[in-house]
Protein backbone atom coordinates (compact mmCIF):
# COMPACT_ATOMS: atom_id res chain seq x y z
CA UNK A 1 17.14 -13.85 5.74
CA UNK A 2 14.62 -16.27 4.46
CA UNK A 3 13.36 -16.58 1.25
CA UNK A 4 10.50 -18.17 -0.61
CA UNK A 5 8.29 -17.69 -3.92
CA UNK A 6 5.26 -15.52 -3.09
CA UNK A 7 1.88 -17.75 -3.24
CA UNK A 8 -0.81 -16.00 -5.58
CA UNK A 9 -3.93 -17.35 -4.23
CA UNK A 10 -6.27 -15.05 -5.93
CA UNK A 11 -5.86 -12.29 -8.63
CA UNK A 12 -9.12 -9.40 -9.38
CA UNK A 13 -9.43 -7.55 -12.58
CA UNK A 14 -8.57 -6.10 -14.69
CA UNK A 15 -11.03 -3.35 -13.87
CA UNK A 16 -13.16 -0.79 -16.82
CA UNK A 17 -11.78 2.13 -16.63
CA UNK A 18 -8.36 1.33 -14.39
CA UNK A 19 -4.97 1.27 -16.16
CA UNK A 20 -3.04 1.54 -12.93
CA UNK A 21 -3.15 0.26 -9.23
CA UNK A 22 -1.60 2.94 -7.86
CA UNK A 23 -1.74 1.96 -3.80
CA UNK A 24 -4.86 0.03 -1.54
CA UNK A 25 -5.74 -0.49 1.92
CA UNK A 26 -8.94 -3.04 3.60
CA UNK A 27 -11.14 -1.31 5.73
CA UNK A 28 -12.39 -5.03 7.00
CA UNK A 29 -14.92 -5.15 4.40
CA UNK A 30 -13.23 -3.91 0.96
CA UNK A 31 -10.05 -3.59 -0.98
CA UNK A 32 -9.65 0.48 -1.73
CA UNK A 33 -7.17 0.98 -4.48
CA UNK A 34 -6.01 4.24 -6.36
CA UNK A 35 -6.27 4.87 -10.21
CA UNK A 36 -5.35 8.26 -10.60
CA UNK A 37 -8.48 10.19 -10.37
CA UNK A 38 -10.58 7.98 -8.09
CA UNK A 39 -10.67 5.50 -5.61
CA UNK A 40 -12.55 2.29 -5.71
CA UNK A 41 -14.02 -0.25 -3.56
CA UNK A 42 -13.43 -3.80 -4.28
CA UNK A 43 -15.39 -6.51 -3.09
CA UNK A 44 -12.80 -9.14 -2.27
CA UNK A 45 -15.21 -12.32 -1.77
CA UNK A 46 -16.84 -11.93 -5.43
CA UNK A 47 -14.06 -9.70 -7.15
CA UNK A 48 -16.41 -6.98 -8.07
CA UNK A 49 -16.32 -3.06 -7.48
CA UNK A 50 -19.63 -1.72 -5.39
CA UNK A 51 -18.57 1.99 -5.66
CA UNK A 52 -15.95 5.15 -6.33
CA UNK A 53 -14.93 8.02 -4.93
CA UNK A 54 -14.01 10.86 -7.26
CA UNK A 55 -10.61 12.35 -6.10
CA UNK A 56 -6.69 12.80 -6.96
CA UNK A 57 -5.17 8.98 -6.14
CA UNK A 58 -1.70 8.77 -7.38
CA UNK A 59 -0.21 6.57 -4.77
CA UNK A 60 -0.46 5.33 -1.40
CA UNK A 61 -3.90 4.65 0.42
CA UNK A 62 -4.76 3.40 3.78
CA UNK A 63 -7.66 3.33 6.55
CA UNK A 64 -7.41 4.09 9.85
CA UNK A 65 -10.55 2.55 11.21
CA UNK A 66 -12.78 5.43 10.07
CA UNK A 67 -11.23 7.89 7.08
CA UNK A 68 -9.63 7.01 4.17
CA UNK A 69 -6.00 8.52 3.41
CA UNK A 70 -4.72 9.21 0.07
CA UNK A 71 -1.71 10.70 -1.86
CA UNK A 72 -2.17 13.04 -4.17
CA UNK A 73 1.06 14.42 -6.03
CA UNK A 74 2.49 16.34 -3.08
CA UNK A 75 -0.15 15.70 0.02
CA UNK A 76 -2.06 13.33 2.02
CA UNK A 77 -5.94 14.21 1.79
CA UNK A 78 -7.86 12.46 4.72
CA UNK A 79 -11.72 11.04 3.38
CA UNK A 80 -14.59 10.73 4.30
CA UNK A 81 -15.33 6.98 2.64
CA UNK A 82 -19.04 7.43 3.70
CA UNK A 83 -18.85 10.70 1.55
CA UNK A 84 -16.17 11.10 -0.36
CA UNK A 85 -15.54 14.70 0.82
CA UNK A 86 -11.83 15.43 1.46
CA UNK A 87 -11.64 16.83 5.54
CA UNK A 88 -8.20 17.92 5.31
CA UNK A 89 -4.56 18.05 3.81
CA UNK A 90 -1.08 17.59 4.87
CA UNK A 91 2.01 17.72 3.16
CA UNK A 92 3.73 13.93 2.45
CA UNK A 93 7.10 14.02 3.16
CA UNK A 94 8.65 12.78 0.18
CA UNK A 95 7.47 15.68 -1.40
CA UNK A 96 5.50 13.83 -4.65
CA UNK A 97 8.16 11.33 -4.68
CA UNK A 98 5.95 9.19 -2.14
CA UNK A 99 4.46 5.69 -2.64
CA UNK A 100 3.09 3.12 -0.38
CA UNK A 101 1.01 4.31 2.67
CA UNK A 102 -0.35 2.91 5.86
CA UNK A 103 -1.96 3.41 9.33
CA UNK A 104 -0.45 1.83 12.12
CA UNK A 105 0.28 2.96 15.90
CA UNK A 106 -1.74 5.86 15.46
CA UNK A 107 0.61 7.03 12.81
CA UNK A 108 0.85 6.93 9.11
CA UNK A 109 3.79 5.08 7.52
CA UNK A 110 4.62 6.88 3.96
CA UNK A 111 6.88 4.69 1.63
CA UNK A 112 9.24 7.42 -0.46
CA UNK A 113 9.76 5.08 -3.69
CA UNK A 114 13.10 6.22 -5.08
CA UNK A 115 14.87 7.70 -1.82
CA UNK A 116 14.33 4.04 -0.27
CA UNK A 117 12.69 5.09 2.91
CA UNK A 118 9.67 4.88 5.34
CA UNK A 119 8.99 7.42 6.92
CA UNK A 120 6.41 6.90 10.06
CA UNK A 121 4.85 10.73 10.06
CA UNK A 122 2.05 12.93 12.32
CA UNK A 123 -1.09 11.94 10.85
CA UNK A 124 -2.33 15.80 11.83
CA UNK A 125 0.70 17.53 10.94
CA UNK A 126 2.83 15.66 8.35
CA UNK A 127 5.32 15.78 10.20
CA UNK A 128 8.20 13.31 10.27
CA UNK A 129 8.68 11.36 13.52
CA UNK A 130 11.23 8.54 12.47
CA UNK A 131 12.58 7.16 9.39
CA UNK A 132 13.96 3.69 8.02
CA UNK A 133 16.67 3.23 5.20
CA UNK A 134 15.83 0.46 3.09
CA UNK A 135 17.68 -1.36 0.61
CA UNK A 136 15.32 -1.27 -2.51
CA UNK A 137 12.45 0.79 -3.76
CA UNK A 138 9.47 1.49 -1.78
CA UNK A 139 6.05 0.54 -3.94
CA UNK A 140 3.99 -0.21 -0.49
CA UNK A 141 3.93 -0.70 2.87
CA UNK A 142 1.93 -2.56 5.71
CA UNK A 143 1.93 -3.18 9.07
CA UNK A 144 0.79 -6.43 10.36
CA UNK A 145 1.05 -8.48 14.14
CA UNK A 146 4.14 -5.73 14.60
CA UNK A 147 5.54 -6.93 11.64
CA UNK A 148 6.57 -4.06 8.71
CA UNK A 149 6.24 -5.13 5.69
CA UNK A 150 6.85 -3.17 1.96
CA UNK A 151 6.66 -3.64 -1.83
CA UNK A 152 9.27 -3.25 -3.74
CA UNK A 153 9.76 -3.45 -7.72
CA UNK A 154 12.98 -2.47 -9.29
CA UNK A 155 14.84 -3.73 -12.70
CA UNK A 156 12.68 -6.97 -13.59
CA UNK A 157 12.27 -7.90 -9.75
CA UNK A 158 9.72 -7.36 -7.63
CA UNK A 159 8.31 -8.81 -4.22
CA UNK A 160 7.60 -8.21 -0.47
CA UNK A 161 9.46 -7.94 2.35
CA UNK A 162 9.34 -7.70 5.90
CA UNK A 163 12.58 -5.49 7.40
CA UNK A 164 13.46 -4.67 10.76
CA UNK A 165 11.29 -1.55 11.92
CA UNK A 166 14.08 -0.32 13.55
CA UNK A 167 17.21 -1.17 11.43
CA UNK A 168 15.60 -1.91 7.84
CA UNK A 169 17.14 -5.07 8.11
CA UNK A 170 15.51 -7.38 5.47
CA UNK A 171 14.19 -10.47 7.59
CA UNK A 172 12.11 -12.28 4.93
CA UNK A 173 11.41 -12.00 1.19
CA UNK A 174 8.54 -13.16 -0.83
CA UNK A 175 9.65 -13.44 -4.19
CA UNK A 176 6.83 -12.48 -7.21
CA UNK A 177 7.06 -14.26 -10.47
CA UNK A 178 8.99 -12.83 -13.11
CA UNK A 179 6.81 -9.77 -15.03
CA UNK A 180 4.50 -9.31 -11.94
CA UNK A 181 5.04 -5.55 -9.94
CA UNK A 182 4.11 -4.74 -6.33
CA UNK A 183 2.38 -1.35 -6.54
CA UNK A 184 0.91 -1.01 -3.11
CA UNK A 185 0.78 -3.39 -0.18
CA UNK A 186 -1.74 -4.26 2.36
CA UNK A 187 -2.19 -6.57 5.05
CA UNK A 188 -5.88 -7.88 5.54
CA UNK A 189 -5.00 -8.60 9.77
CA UNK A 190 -4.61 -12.24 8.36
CA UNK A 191 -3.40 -14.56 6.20
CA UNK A 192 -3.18 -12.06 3.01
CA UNK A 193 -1.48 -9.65 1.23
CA UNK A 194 -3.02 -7.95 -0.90
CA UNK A 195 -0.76 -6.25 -3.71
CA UNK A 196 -1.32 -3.67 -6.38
CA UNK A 197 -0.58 -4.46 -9.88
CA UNK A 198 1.02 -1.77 -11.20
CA UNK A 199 0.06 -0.91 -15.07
CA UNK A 200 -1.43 -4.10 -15.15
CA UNK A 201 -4.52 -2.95 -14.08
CA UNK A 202 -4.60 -6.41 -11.86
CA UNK A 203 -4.70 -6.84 -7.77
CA UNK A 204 -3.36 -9.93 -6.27
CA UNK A 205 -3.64 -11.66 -3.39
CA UNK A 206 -0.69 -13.33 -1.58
CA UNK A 207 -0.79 -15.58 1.23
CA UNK A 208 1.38 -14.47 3.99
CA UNK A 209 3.31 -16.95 5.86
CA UNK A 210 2.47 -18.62 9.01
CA UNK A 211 4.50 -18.18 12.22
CA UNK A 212 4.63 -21.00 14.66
């Protein structure tokens, strides 16, 4: 397994209004994280937030292209970002003990924090089409160049990790600084991470290493 220190190349907020990063996705344009009751979209380029939505965002979020997907508590409420209006629900698997989400193969990818899992579920449904053990909690998850990648934060350690989609095998670990929490992960298609920052209010990005 390889290990390094995570590179913080950029950090936004903290935001008015935002106690908690609770999850985030990039829809190409924007940063979309989760405080609780609403979802925001973050400018990445200037660090500033252009709008909300008004809706349940306890957790995970991620973008499929077109709709925004959310946890709330128990469910996964597809949005319309254009809108805001909620098109449907479906249960999450981890039953409100869910955290990262994702959007990858035509499937969502639900983190379930405590039970140390991914789950990779029917995005019409909810329901469960594989799952991965994982050594540590979940706090995020992303899917980048076939690479899975998740959050984790437990004790005073936190950091992200790629694993083995098919074993949970950790492959590579980027190590946060000490007093710094992954609370939702997402890949930007490129050189970044970006990272949720827990009760800190903060989002960070991290630059994601280069393969030869």
């Amino acid at each position: 397994m390889k290990r390094s220190a995570a590179e913080i190349i950029q950090e936004y907020g903290p935001f008015p209004g935002v106690d908690h990063v609770h999850g985030l996705t990039y829809d190409g344009q924007h940063v979309w994280f989760a405080s609780g009751e609403k979802l925001s979209a973050l400018d990445p380029t200037d660090g500033k937030t252009e709008r909300a939505i008004d809706v349940a965002a306890h957790a995970g979020t991620a973008f499929d292209g077109k709709h925004l997907f959310q946890i709330a508590e128990a469910r996964i409420q597809k949005i319309d970002p254009k809108t805001g209006r909620v098109l449907s629900t479906i249960p999450a698997p981890g039953g409100g003990g869910d955290s990262g989400l994702a959007w990858a193969e035509g499937s969502l990818w639900v983190g379930q924090y405590r039970d140390r899992k991914i789950h990779q579920i029917d995005p019409e449904t909810g329901a469960v089409l594989r799952t991965i053990e994982t050594s540590r909690f979940v706090t995020g998850v992303t899917w980048v160049d076939g690479e899975l990648w998740h959050g984790t934060s437990e004790g005073d350690e936190s950091d992200v990790r790629r694993v083995d989609p098919k074993t949970g095998e950790v492959l590579e670990r980027l190590e946060m600084p000490a007093g710094i929490t992954v609370s939702g992960l997402e890949s930007d298609g490129g050189d970044r991470f970006f990272c949720g920052g827990g009760r800190s209010g903060m989002i960070r990005a991290v630059r994601r290493p280069k393969r030869k």
